[in-house]
Protein backbone atom coordinates (compact mmCIF):
# COMPACT_ATOMS: atom_id res chain seq x y z
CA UNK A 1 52.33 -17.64 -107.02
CA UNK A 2 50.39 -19.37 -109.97
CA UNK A 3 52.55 -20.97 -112.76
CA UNK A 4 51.89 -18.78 -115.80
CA UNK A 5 53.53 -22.17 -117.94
CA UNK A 6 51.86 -23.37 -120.93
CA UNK A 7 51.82 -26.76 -119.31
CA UNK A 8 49.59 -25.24 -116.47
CA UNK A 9 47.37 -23.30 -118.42
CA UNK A 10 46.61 -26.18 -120.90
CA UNK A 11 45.54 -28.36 -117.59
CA UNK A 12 43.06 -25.87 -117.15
CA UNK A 13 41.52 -25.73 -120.21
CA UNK A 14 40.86 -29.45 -120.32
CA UNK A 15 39.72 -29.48 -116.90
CA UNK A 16 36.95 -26.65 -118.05
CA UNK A 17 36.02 -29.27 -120.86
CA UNK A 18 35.80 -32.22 -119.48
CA UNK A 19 33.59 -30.16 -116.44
CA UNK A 20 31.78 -29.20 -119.81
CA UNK A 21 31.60 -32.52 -120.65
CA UNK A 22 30.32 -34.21 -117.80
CA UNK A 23 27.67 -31.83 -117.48
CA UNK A 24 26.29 -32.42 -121.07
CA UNK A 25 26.62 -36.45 -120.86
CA UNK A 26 24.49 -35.84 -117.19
CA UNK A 27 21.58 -33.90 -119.16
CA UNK A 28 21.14 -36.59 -121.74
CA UNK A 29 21.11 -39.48 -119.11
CA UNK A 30 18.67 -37.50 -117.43
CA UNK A 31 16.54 -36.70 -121.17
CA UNK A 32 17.03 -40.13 -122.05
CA UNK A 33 15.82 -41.27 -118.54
CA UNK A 34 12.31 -39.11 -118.62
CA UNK A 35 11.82 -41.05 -122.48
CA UNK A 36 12.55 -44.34 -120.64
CA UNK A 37 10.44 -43.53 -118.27
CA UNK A 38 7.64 -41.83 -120.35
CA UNK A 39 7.95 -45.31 -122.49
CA UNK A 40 7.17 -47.04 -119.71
CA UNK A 41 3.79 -45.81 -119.78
């Protein structure tokens, strides 16, 4: 059954950040990619 250890459930909570993360650091490539591209013109 699932490990109910602090170890385990501290894993998951960075895992859930750096998810959160990754997402964030994708939408400001992709902001920063429409100015670059918007600069272009």
């Amino acid at each position: 059954m699932g490990d109910r250890s602090p170890k385990s459930n501290q894993k998951k909570s960075t895992q859930k950040q750096s998810k959160a993360s990754s997402a964030d650091q994708k939408k400001k490539q992709a902001v920063a990619a429409k100015q670059a591209a918007g600069n272009k013109k």
